[in-house]
Protein backbone atom coordinates (compact mmCIF):
# COMPACT_ATOMS: atom_id res chain seq x y z
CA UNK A 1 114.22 -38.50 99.17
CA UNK A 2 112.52 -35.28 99.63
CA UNK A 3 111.07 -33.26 97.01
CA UNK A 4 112.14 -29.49 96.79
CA UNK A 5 109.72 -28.16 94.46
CA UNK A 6 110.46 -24.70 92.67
CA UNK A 7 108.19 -23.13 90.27
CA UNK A 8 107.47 -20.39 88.25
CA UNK A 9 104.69 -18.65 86.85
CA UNK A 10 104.22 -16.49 83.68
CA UNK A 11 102.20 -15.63 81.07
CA UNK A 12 102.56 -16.36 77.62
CA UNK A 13 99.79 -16.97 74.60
CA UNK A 14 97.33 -15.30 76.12
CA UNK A 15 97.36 -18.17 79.47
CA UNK A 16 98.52 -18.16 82.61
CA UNK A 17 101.26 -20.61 82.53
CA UNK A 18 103.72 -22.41 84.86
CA UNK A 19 107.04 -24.65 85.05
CA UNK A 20 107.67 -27.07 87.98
CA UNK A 21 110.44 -28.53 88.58
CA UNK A 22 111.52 -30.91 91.26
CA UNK A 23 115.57 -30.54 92.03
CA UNK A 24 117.71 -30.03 94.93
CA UNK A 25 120.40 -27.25 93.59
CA UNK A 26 117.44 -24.18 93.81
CA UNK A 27 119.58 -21.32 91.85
CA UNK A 28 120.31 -23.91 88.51
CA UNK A 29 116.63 -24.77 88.65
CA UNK A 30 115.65 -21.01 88.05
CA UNK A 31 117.50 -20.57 85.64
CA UNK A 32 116.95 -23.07 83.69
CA UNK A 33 113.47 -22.64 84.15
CA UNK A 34 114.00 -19.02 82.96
CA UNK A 35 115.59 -20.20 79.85
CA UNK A 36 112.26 -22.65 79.47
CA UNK A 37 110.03 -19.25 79.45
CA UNK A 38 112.86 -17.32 76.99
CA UNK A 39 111.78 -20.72 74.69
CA UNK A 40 108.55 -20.06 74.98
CA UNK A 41 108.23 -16.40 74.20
CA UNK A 42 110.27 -17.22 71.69
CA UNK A 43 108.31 -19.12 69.68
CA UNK A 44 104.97 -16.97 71.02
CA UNK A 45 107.12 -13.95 69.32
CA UNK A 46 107.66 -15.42 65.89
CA UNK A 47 104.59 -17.11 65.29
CA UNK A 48 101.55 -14.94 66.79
CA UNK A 49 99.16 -13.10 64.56
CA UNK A 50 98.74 -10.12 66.76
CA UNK A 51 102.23 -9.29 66.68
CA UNK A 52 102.92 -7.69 63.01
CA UNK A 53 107.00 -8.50 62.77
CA UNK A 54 105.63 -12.14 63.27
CA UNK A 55 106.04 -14.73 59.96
CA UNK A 56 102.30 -15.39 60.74
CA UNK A 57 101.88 -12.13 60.15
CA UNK A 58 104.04 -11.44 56.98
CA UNK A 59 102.79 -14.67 55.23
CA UNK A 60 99.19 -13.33 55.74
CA UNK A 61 100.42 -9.77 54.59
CA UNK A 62 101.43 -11.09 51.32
CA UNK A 63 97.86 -13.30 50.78
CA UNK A 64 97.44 -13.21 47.23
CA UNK A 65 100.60 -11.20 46.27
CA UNK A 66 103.58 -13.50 46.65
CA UNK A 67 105.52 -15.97 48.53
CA UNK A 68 107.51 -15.46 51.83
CA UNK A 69 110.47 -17.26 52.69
CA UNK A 70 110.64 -19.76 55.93
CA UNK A 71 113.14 -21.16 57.86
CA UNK A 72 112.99 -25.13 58.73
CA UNK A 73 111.41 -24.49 62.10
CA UNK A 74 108.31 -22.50 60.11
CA UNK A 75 108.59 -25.49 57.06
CA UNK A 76 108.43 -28.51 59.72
CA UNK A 77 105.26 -26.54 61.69
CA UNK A 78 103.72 -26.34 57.62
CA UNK A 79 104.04 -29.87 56.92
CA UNK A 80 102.50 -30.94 60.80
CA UNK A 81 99.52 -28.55 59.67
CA UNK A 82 99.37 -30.92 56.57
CA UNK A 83 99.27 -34.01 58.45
CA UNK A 84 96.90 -33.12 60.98
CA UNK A 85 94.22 -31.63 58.00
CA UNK A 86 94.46 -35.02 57.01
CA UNK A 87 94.16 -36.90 59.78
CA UNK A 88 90.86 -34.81 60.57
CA UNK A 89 89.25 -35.07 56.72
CA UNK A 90 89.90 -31.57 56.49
CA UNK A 91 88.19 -30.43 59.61
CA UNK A 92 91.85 -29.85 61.21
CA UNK A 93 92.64 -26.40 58.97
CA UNK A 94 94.84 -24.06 59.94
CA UNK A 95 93.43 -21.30 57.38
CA UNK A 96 89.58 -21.13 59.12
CA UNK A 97 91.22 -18.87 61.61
CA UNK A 98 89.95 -15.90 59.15
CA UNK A 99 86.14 -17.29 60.58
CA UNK A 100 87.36 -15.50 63.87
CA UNK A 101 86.43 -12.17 61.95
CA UNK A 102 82.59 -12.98 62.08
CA UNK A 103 82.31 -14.11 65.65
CA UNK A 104 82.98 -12.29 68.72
CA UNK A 105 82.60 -13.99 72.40
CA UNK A 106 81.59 -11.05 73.97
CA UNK A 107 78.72 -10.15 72.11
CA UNK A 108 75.59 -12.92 72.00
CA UNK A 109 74.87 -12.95 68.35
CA UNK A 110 75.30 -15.24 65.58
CA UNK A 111 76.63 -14.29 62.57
CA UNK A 112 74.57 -13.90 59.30
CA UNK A 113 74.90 -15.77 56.35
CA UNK A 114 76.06 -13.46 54.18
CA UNK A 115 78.81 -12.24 56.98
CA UNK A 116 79.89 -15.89 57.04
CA UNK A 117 80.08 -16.95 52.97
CA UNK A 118 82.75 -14.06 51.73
CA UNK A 119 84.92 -15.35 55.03
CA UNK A 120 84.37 -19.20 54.07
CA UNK A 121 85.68 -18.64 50.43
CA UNK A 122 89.22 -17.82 52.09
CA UNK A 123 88.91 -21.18 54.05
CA UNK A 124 90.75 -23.95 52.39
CA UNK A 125 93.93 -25.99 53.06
CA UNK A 126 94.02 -26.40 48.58
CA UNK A 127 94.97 -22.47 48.45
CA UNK A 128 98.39 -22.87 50.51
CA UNK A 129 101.26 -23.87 48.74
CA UNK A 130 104.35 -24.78 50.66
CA UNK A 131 107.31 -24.47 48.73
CA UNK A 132 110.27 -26.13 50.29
CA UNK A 133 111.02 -22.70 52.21
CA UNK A 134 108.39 -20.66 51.49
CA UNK A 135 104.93 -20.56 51.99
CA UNK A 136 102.10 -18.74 49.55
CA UNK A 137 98.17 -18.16 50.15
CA UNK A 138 96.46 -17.74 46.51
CA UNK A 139 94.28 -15.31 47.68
CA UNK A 140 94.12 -11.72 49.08
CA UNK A 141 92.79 -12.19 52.10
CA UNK A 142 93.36 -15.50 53.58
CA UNK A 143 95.11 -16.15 56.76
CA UNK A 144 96.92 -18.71 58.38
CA UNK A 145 97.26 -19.13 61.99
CA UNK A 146 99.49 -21.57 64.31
CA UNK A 147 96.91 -21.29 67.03
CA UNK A 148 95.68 -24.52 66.95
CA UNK A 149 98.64 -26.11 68.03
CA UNK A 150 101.19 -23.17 69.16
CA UNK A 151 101.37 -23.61 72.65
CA UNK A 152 101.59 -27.08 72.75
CA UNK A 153 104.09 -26.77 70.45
CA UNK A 154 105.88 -24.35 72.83
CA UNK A 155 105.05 -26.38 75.81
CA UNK A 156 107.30 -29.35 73.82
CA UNK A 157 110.05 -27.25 72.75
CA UNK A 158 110.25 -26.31 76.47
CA UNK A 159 110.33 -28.81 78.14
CA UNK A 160 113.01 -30.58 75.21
CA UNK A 161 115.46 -27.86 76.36
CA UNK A 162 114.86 -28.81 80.24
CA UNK A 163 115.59 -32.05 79.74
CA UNK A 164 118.75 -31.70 77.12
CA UNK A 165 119.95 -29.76 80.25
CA UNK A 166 119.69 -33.00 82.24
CA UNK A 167 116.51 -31.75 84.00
CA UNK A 168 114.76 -35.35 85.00
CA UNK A 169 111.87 -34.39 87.11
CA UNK A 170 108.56 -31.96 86.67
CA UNK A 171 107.20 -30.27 83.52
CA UNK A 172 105.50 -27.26 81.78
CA UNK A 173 101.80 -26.49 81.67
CA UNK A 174 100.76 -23.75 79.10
CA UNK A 175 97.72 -22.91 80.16
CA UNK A 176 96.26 -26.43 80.66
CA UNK A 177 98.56 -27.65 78.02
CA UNK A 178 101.17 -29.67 79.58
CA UNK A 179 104.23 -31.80 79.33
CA UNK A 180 105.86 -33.82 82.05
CA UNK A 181 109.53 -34.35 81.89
CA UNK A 182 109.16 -36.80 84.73
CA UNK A 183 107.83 -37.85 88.09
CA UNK A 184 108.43 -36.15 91.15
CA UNK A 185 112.19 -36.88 92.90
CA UNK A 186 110.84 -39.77 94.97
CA UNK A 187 109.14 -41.43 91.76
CA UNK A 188 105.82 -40.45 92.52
CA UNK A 189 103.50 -38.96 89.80
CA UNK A 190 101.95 -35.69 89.47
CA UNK A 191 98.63 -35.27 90.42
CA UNK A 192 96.48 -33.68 88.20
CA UNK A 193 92.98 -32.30 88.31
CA UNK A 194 90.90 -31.89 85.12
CA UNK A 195 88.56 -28.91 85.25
CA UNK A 196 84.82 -29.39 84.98
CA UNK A 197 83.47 -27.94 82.02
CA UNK A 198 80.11 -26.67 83.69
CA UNK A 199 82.26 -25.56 86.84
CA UNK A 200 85.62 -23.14 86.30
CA UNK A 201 85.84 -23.64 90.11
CA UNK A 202 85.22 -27.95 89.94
CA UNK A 203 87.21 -30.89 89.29
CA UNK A 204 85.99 -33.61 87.12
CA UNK A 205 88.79 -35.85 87.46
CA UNK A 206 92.20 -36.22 89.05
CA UNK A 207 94.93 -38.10 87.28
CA UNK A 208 98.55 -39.48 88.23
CA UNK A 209 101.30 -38.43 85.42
CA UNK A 210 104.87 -38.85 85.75
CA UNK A 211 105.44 -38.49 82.01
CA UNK A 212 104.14 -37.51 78.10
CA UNK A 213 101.52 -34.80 78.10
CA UNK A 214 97.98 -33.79 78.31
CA UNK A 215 96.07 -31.59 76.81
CA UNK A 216 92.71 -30.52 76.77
CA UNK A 217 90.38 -28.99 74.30
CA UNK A 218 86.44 -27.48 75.26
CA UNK A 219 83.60 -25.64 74.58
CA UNK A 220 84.30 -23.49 78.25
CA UNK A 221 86.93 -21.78 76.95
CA UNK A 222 85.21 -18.86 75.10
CA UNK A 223 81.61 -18.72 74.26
CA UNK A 224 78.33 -17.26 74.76
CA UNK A 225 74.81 -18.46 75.63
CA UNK A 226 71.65 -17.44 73.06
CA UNK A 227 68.27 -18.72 73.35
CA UNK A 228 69.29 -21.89 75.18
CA UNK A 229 72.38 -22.97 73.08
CA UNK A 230 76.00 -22.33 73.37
CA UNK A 231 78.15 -21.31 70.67
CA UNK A 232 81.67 -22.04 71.11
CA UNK A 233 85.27 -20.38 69.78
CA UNK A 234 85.81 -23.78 68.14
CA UNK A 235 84.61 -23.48 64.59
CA UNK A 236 83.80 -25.98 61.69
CA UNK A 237 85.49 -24.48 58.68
CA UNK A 238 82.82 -25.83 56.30
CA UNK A 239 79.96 -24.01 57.77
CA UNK A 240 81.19 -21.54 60.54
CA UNK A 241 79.90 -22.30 62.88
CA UNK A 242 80.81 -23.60 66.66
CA UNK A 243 80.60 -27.15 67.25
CA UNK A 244 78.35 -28.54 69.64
CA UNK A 245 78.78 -32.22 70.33
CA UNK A 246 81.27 -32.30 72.98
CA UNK A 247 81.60 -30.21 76.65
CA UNK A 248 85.58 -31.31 76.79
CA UNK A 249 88.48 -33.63 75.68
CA UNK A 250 91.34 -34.22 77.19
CA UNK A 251 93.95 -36.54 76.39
CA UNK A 252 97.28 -38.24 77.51
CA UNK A 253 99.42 -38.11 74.86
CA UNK A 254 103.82 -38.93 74.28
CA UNK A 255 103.85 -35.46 73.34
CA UNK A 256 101.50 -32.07 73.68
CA UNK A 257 101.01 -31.34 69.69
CA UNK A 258 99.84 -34.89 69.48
CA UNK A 259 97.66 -34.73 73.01
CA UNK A 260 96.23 -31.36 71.77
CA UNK A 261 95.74 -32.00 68.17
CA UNK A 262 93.84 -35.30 69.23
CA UNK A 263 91.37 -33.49 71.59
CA UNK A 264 90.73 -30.83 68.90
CA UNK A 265 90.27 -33.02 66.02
CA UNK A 266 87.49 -35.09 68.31
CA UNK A 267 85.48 -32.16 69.09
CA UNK A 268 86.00 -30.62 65.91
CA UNK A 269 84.12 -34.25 64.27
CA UNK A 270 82.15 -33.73 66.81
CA UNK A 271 79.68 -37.15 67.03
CA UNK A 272 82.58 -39.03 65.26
CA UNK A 273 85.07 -37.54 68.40
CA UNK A 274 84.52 -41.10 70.10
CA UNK A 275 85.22 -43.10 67.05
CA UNK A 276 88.41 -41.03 66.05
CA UNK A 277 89.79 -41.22 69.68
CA UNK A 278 89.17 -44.98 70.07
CA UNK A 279 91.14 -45.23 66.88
CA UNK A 280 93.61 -42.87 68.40
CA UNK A 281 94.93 -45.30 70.96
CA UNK A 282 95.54 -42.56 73.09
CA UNK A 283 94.09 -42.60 76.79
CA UNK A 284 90.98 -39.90 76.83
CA UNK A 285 88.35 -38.60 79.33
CA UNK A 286 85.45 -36.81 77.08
CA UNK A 287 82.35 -34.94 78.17
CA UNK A 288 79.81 -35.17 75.81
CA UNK A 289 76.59 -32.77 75.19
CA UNK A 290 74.72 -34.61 77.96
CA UNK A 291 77.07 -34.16 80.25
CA UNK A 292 77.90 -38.01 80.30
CA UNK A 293 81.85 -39.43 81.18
CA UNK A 294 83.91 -41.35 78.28
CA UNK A 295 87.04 -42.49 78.98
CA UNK A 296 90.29 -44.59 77.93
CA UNK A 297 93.20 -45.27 80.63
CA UNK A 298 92.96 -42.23 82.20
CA UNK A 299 90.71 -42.31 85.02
């Protein structure tokens, strides 16, 4: 059997993103694929913080004032954003997105302490309170953002519909968050390369994946350099600051929430990373700070 691949690309949540699929009838494969991206700008439309009709937006609008009401969708995301601030020990919050307001990528400076300590106060998983559909922040101020796990939440929900419509071979990547719906026609796996996070243009690794997802999280995605160190867009919301441990995690995972939650959480504890993804039983490849190779069943 010969594969007829048909793709399309797109972006969505701020990536450049694609959906392959392998299938023989060309004109059903587009649009099904086109229903895929409808899915995902979807969910990009009702849960992004720039867009100010969002429920992100609404439920950060009323910080302090009153509850908003949620549908189950919004409740379900709520109580994942529960689960994984546990799972980390707290490091896993979806309200430290407010520490975005102190740093900016563009510009090599560090923020002060006293810029950092009035956003801090409005970090805190304790000052949500999820009603059974609706959703309150105590105070004026705070934020919440889906950010953390939004596209490979989308890439899921995607690639659900694709196969509910009997689609059985290729899958969704979300900028470099993916999920396979299956190998290619002839039962071989997708081939995968894993970008080198010292080299936009390298490879560190290439990987075979007919199904479940990968995902990776890193310190190359947005930072800047200052007197030798780099400061990275992923922040501990106890002090502020950018961790430092890790260059990149990736991991395979059944599903992208739980392949990109897992990566985060391990750079985000940072020299306790390995211990958490050992524990995960999830097949890894990490980079650490020396630039040294870890890895689980992947390579």
């Amino acid at each position: 059997m010969v594969d007829s691949i048909h793709r399309i690309l797109f972006d969505a949540m701020g990536s450049r993103c694609e959906i392959r699929l392998a299938a023989e009838d060309g004109d059903s494969a587009q649009r099904l694929m086109h229903q895929a991206v409808d899915e995902v700008r979807r969910i990009e439309h009702k849960y992004s913080r720039y867009r100010p009709d969002s429920i992100v937006s609404r439920i950060n609008a009323e910080a302090g004032r009153k509850a908003v009401a949620v549908d189950h969708e919004t409740a379900e995301l709520f109580s994942y954003a529960a689960a994984l601030f546990s799972a980390s020990g707290g490091l896993f919050d979806i309200t430290s997105g407010v520490l975005r307001k102190a740093w900016d990528f563009r510009q090599p400076r560090v923020p002060s302490a006293a810029v950092l300590e009035p956003l801090l106060a409005l970090v805190g998983w304790h000052q949500v309170e999820c009603g059974v559909l609706e959703v309150y922040l105590r105070r004026s101020g705070m934020e919440i953002d889906f950010g953390g796990f939004g596209k490979e939440y989308a890439a899921d929900r995607a690639a659900t519909l694709l196969m509910q419509a009997g689609v059985r071979h290729g899958y969704v990547n979300l900028g470099g968050d993916m999920r396979f719906i299956g190998p290619r026609m002839d039962g071989r796996p997708w081939s995968i390369g894993i970008q080198d996070p010292r080299d936009a243009e390298g490879v560190l690794a290439t990987i075979n994946v007919s199904e479940g997802a990968l995902a990776t999280s890193g310190d190359y995605e947005r930072f800047f350099e200052l007197d030798g160190q780099r400061y990275c867009h992923i922040l501990d919301p106890r002090d502020g600051m950018p961790v430092r441990y890790w260059r990149s995690v990736s991991v395979l995972a059944p599903v992208a929430v739980a392949a990109g939650s897992c990566s985060t959480i391990a750079m985000l504890k940072q020299r306790d990373g390995l211990d958490f993804l050992n524990a995960s039983d999830m097949a890894y490849l990490a980079v650490d700070d020396e630039g040294q190779m870890l890895y689980r069943d992947l390579i």
